[in-house]
PDB file of N, CA and C in Angstrom:
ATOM      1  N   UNK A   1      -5.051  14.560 -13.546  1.00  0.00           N
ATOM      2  CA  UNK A   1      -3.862  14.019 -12.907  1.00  0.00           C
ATOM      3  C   UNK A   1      -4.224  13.523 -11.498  1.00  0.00           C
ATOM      4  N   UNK A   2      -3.734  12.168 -11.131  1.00  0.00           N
ATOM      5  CA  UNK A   2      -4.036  11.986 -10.099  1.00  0.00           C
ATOM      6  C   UNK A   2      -3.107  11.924  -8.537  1.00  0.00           C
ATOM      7  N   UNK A   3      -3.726  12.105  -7.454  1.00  0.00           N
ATOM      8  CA  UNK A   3      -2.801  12.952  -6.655  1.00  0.00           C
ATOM      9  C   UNK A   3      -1.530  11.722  -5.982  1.00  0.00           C
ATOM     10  N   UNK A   4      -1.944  10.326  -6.215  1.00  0.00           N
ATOM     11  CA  UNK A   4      -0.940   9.151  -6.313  1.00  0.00           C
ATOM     12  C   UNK A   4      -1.551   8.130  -6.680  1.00  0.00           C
ATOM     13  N   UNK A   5      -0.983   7.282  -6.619  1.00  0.00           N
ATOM     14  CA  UNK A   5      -0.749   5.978  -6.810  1.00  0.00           C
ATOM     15  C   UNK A   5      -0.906   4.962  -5.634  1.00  0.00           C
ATOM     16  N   UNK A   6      -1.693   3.556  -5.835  1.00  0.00           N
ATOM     17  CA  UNK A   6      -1.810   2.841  -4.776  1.00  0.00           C
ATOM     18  C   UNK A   6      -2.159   1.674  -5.578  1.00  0.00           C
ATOM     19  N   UNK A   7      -1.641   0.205  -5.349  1.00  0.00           N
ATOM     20  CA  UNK A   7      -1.357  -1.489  -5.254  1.00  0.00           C
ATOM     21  C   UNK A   7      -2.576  -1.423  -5.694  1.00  0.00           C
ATOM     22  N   UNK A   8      -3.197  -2.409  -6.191  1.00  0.00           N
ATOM     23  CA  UNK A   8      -4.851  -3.136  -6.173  1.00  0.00           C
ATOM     24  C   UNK A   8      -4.997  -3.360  -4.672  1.00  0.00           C
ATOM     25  N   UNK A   9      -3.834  -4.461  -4.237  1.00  0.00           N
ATOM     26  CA  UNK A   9      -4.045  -5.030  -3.219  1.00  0.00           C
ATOM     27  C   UNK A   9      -4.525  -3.809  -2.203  1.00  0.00           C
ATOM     28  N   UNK A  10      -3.854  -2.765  -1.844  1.00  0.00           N
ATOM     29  CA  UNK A  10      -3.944  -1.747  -1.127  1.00  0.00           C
ATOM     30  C   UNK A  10      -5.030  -1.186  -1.178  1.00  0.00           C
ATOM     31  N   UNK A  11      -5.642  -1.285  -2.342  1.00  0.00           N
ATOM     32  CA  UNK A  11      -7.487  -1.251  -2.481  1.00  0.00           C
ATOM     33  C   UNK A  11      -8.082  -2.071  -1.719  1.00  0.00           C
ATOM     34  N   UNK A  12      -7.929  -3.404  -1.827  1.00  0.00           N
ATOM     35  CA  UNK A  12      -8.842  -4.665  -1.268  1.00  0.00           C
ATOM     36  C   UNK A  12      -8.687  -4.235   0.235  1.00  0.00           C
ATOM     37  N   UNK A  13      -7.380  -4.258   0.544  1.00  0.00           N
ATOM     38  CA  UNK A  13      -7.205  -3.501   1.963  1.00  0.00           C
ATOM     39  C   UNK A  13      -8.224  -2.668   2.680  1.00  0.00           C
ATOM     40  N   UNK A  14      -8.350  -1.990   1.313  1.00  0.00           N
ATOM     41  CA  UNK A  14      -9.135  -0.585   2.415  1.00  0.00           C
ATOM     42  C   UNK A  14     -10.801  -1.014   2.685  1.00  0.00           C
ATOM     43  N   UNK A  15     -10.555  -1.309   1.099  1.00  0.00           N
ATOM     44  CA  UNK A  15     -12.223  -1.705   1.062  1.00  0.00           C
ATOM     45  C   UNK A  15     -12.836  -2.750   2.210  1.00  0.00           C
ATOM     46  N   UNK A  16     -11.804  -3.205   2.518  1.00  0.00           N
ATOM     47  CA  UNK A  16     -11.939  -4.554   3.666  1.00  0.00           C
ATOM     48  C   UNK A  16     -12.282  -3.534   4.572  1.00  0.00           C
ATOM     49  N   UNK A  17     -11.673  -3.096   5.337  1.00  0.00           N
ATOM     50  CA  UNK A  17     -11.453  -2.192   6.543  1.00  0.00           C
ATOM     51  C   UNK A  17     -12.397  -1.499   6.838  1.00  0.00           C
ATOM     52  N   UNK A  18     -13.212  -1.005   5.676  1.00  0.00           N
ATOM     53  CA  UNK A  18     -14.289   0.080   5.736  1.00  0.00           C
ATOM     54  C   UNK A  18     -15.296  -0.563   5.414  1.00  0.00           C
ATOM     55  N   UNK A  19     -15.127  -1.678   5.390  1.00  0.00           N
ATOM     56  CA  UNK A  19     -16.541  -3.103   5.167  1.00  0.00           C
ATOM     57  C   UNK A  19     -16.776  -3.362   6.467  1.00  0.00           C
ATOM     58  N   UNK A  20     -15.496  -3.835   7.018  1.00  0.00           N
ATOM     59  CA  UNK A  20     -15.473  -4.275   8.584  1.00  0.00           C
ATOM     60  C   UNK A  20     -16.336  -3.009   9.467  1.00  0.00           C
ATOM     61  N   UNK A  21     -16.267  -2.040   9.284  1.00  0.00           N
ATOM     62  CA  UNK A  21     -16.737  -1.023  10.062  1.00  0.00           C
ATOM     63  C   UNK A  21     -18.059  -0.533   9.555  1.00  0.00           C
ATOM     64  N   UNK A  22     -18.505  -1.171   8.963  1.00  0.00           N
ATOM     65  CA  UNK A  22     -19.795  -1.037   8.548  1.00  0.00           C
ATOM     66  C   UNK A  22     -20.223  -0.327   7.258  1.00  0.00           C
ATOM     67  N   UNK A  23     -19.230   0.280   6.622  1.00  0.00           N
ATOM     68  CA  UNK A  23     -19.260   1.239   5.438  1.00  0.00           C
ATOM     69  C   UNK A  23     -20.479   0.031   4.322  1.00  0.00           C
ATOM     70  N   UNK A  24     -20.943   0.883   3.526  1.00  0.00           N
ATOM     71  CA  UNK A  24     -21.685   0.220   2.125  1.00  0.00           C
ATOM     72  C   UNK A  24     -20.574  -0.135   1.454  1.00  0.00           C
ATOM     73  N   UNK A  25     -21.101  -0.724   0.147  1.00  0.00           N
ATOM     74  CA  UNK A  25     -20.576  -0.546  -0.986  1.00  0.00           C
ATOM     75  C   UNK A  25     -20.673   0.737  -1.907  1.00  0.00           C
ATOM     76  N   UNK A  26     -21.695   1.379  -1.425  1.00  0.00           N
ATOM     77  CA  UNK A  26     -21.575   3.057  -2.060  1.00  0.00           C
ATOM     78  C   UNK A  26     -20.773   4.290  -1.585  1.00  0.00           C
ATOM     79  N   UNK A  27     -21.018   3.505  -0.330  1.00  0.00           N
ATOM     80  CA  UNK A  27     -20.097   4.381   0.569  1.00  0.00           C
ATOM     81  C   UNK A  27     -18.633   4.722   0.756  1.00  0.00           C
ATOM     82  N   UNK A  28     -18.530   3.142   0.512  1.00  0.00           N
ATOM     83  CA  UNK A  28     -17.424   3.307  -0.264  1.00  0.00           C
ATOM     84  C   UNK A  28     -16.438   3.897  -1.409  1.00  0.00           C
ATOM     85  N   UNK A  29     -17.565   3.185  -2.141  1.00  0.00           N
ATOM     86  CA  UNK A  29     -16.734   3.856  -3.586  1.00  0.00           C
ATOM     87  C   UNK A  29     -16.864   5.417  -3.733  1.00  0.00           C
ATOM     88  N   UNK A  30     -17.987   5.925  -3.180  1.00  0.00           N
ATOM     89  CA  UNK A  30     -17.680   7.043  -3.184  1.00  0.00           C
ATOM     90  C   UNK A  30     -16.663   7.930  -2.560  1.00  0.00           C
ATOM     91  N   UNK A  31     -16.281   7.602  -1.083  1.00  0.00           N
ATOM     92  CA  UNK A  31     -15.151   7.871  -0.264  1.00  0.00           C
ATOM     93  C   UNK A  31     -13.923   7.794  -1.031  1.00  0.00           C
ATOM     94  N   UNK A  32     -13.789   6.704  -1.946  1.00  0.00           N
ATOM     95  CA  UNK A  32     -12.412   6.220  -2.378  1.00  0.00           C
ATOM     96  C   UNK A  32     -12.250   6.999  -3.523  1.00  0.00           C
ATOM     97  N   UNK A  33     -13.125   7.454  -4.107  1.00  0.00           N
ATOM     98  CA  UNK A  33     -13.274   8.562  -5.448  1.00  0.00           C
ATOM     99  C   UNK A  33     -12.784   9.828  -4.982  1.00  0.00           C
ATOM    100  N   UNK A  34     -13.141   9.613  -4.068  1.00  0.00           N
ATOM    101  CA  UNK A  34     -12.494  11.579  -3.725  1.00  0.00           C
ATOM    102  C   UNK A  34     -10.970  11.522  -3.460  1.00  0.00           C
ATOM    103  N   UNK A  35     -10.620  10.377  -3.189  1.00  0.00           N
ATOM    104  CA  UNK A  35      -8.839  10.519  -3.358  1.00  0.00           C
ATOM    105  C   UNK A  35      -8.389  10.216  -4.299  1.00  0.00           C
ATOM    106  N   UNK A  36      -8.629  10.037  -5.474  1.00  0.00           N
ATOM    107  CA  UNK A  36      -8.437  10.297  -6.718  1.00  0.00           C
ATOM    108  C   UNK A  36      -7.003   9.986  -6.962  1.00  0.00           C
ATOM    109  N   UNK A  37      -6.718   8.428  -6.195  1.00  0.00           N
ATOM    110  CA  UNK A  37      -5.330   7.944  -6.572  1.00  0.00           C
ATOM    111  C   UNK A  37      -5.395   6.881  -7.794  1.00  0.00           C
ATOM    112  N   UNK A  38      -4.040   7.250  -8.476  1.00  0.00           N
ATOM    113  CA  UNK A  38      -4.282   5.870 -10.023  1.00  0.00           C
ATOM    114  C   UNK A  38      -3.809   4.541  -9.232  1.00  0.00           C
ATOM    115  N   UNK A  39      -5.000   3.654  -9.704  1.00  0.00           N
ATOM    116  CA  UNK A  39      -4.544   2.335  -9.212  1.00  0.00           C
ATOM    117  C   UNK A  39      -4.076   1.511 -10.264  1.00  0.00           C
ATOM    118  N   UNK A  40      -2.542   0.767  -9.470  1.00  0.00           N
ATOM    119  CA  UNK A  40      -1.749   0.262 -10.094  1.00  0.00           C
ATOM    120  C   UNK A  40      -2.467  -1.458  -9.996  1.00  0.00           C
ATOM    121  N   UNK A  41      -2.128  -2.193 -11.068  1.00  0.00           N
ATOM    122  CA  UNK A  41      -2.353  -3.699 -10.748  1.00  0.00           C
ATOM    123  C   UNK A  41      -1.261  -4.377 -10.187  1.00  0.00           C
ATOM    124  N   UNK A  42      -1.689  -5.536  -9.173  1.00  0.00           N
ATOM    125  CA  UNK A  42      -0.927  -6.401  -8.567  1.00  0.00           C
ATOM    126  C   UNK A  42      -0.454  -7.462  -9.668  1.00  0.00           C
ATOM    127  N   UNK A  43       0.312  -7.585 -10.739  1.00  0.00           N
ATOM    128  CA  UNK A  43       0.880  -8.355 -11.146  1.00  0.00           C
ATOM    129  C   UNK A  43       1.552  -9.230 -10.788  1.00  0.00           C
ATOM    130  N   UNK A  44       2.053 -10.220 -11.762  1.00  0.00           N
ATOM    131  CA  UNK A  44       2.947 -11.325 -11.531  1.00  0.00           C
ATOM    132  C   UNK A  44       4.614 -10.714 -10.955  1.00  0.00           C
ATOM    133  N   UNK A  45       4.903  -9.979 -11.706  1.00  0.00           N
ATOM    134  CA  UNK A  45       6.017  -9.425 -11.315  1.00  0.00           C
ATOM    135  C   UNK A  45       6.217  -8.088 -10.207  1.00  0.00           C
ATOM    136  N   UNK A  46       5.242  -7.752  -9.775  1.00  0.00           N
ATOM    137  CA  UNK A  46       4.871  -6.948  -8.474  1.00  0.00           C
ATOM    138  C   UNK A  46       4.828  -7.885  -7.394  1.00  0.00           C
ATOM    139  N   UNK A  47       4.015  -9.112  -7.733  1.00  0.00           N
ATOM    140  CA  UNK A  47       3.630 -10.219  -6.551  1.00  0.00           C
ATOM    141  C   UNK A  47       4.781 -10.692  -6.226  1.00  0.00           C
ATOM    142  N   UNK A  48       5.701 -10.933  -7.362  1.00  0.00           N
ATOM    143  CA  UNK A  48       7.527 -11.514  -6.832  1.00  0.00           C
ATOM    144  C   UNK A  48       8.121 -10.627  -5.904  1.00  0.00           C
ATOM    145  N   UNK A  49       8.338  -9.469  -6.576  1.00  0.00           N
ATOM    146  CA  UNK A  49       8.864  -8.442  -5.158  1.00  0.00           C
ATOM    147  C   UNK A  49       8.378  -8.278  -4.405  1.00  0.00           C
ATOM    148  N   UNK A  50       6.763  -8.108  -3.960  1.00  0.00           N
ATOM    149  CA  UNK A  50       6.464  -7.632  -2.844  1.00  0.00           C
ATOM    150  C   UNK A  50       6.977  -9.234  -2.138  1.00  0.00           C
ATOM    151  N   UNK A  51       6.542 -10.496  -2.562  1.00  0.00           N
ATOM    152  CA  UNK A  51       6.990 -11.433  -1.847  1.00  0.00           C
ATOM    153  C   UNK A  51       8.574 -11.578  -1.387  1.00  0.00           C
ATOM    154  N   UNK A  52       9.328 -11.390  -2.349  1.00  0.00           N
ATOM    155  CA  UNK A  52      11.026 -11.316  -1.975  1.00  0.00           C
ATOM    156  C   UNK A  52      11.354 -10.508  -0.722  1.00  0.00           C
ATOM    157  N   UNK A  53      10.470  -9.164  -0.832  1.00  0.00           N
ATOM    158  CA  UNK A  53      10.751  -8.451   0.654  1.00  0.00           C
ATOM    159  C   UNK A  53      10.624  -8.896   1.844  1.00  0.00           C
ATOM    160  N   UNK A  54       9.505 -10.315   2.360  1.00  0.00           N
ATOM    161  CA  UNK A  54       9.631 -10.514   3.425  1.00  0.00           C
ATOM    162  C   UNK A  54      10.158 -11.135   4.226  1.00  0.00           C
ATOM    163  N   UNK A  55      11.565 -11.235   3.533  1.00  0.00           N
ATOM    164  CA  UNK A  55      12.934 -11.350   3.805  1.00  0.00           C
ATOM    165  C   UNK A  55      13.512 -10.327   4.754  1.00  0.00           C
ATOM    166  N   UNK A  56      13.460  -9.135   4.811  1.00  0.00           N
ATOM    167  CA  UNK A  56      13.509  -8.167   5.156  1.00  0.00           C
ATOM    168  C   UNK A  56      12.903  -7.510   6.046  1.00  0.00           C
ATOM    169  N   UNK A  57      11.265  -7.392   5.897  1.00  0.00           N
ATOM    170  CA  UNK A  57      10.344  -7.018   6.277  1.00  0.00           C
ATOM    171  C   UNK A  57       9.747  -7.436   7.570  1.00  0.00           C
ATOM    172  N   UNK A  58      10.106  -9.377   7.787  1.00  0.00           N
ATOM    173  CA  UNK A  58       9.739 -10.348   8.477  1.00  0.00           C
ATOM    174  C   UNK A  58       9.434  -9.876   9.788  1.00  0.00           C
ATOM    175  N   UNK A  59      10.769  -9.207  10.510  1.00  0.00           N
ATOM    176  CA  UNK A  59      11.495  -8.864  11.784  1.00  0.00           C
ATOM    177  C   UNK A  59       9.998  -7.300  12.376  1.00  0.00           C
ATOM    178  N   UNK A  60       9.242  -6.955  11.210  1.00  0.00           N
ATOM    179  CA  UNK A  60       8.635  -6.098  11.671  1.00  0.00           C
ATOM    180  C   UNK A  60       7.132  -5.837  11.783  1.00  0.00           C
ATOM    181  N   UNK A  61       6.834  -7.664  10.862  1.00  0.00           N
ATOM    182  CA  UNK A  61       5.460  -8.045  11.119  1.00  0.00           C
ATOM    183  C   UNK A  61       4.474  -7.730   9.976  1.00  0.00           C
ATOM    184  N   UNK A  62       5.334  -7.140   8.951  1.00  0.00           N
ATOM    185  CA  UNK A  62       4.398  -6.288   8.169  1.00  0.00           C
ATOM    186  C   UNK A  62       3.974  -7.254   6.997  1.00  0.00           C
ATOM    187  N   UNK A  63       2.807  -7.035   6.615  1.00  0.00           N
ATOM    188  CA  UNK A  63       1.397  -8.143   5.879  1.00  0.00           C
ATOM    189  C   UNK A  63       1.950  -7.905   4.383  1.00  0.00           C
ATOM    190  N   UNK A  64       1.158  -8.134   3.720  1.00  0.00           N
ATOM    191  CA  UNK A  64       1.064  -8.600   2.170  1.00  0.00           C
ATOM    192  C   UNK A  64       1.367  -7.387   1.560  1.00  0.00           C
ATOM    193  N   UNK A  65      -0.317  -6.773   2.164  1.00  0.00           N
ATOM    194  CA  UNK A  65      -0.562  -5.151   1.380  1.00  0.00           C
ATOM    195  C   UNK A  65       0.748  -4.305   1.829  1.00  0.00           C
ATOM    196  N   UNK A  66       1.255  -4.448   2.927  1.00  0.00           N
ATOM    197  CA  UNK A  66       2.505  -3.647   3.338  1.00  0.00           C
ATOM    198  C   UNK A  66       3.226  -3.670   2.285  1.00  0.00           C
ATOM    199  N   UNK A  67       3.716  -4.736   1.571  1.00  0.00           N
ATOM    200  CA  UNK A  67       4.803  -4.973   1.064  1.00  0.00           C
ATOM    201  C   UNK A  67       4.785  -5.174  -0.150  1.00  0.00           C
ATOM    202  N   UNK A  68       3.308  -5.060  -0.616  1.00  0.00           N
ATOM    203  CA  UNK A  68       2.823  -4.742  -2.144  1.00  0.00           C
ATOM    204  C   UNK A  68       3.345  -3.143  -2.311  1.00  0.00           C
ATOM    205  N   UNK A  69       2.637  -2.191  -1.278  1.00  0.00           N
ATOM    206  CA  UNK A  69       2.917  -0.516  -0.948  1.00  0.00           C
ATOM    207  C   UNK A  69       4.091  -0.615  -0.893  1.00  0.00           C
ATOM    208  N   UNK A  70       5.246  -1.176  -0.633  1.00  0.00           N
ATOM    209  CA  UNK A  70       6.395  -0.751  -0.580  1.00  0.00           C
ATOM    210  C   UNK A  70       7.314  -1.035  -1.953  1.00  0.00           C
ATOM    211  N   UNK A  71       7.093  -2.438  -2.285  1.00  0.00           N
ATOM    212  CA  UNK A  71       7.375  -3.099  -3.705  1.00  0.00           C
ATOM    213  C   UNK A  71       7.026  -2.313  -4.752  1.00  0.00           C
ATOM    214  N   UNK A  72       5.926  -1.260  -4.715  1.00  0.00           N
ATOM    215  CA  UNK A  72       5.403  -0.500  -5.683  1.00  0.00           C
ATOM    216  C   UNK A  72       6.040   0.907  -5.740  1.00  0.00           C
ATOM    217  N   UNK A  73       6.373   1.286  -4.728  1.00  0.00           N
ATOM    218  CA  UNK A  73       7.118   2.666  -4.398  1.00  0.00           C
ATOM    219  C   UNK A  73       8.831   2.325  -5.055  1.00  0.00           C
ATOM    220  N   UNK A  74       9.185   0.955  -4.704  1.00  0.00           N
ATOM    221  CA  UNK A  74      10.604   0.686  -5.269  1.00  0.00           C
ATOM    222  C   UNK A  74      10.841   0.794  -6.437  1.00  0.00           C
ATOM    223  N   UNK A  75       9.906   0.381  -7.170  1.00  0.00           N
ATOM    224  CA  UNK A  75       9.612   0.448  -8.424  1.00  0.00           C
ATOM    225  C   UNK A  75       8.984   1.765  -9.386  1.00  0.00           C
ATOM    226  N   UNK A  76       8.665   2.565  -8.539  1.00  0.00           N
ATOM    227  CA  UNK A  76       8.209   3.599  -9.246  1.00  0.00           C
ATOM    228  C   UNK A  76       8.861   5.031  -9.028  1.00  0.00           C
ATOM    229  N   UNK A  77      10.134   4.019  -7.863  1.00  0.00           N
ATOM    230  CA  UNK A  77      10.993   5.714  -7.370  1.00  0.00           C
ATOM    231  C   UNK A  77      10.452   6.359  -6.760  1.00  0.00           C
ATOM    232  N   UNK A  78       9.163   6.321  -6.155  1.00  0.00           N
ATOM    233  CA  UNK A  78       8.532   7.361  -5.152  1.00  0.00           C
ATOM    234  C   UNK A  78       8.525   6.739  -3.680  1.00  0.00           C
ATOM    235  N   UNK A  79       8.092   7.994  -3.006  1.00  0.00           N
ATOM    236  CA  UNK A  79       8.090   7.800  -1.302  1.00  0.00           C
ATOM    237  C   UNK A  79       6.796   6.596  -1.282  1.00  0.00           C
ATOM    238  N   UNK A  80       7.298   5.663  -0.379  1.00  0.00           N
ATOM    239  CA  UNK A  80       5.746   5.058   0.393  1.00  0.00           C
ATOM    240  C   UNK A  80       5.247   6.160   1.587  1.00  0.00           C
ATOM    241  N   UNK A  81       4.248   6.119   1.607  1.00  0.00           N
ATOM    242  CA  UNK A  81       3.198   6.949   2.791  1.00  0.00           C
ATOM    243  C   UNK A  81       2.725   5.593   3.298  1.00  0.00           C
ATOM    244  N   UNK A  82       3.069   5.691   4.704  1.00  0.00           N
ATOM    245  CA  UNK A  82       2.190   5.039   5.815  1.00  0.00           C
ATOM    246  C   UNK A  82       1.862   5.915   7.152  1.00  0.00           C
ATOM    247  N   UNK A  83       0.746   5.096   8.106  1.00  0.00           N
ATOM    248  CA  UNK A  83       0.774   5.667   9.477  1.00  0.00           C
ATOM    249  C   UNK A  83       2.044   4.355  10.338  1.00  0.00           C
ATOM    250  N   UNK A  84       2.688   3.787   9.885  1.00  0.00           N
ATOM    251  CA  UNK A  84       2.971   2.530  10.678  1.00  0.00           C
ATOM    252  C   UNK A  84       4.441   3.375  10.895  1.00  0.00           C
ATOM    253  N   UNK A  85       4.803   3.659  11.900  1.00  0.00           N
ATOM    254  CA  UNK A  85       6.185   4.269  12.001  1.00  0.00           C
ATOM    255  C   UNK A  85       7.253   3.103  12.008  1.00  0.00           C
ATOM    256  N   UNK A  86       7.115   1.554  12.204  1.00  0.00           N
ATOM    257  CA  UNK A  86       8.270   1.156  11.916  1.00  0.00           C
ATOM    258  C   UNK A  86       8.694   0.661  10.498  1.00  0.00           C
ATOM    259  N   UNK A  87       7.855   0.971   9.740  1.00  0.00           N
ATOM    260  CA  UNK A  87       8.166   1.245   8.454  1.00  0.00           C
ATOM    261  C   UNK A  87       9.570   1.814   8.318  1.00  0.00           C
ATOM    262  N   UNK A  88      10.065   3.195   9.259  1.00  0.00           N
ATOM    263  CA  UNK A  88      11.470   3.607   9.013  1.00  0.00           C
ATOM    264  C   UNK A  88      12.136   2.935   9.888  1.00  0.00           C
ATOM    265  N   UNK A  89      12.108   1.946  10.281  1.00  0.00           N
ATOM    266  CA  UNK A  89      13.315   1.082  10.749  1.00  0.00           C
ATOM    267  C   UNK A  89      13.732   0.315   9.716  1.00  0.00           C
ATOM    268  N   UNK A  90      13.238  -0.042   7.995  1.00  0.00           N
ATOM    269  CA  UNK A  90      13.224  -0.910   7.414  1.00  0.00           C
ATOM    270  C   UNK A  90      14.877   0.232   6.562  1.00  0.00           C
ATOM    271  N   UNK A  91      15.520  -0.990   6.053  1.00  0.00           N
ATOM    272  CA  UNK A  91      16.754  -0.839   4.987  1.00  0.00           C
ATOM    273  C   UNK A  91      16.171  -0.959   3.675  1.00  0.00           C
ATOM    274  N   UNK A  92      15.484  -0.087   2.698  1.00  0.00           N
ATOM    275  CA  UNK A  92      14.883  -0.380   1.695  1.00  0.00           C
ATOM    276  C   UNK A  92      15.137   1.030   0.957  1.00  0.00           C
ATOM    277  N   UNK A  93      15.380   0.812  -0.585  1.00  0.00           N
ATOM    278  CA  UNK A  93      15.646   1.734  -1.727  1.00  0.00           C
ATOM    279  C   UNK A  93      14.572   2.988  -1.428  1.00  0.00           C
ATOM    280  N   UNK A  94      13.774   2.868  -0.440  1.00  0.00           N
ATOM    281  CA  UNK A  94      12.976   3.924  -0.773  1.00  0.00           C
ATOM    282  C   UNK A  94      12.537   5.087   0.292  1.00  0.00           C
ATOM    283  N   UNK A  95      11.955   6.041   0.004  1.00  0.00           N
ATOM    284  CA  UNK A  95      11.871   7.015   1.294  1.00  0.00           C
ATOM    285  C   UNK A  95      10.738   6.684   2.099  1.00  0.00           C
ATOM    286  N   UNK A  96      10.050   6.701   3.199  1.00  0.00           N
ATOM    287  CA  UNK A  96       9.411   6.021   3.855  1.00  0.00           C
ATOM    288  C   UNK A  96       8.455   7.764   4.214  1.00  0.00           C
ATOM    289  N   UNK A  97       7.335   7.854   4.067  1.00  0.00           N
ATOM    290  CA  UNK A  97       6.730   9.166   4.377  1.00  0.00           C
ATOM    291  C   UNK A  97       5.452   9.062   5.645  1.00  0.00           C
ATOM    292  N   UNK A  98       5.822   8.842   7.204  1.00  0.00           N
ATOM    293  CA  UNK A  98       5.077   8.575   7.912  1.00  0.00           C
ATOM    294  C   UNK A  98       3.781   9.817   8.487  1.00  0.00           C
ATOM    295  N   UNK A  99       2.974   9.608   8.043  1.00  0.00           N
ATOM    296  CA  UNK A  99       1.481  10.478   7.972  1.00  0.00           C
ATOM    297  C   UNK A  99       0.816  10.882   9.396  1.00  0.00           C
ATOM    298  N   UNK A 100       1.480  10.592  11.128  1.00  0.00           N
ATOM    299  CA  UNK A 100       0.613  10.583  11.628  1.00  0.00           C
ATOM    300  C   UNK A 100       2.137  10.209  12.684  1.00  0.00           C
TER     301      UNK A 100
END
């Protein structure tokens, strides 16, 4: 069982991030294995909602992967987890779980 769930996109994200900072490609994948979240695919009909949100979202700056993570939580009934605290300024179906 895995301990959540996370976007593709929210993958490319990270993997970016920890590229930028010098991480391998082993280094990676190994890092990302130990959180042992199921990754969901960015579909056609994931890509519509996360896009419809930034309607909403606009006023707070928040990117693609933001709103893939949030589009995916709407849809699956669970909390989004971020460090971005204005995440809870947003009006959205879902609980907002700020990490930090």
């Amino acid at each position: 069982m895995s301990l959540g769930t996370v976007s593709s996109v929210n993958l490319a994200e990270v993997v970016t991030r920890l590229t930028l900072m010098g991480g391998s490609a082993e280094q990676i994948e190994q890092a990302w294995s130990v959180l042992d979240l199921e990754i969901q695919t960015f579909d056609a009909a994931r890509a519509f909602s996360a896009g419809l949100l930034v309607a909403r979202t606009k006023r707070l700056g928040l990117s693609l992967a933001d709103r893939a993570c949030l589009a995916l939580a709407v849809e699956l009934g669970v909390p989004a987890v971020t460090a971005d605290r204005a995440w809870t300024k947003l009006d959205l179906p879902v609980e907002i779980r700020v990490i930090r």
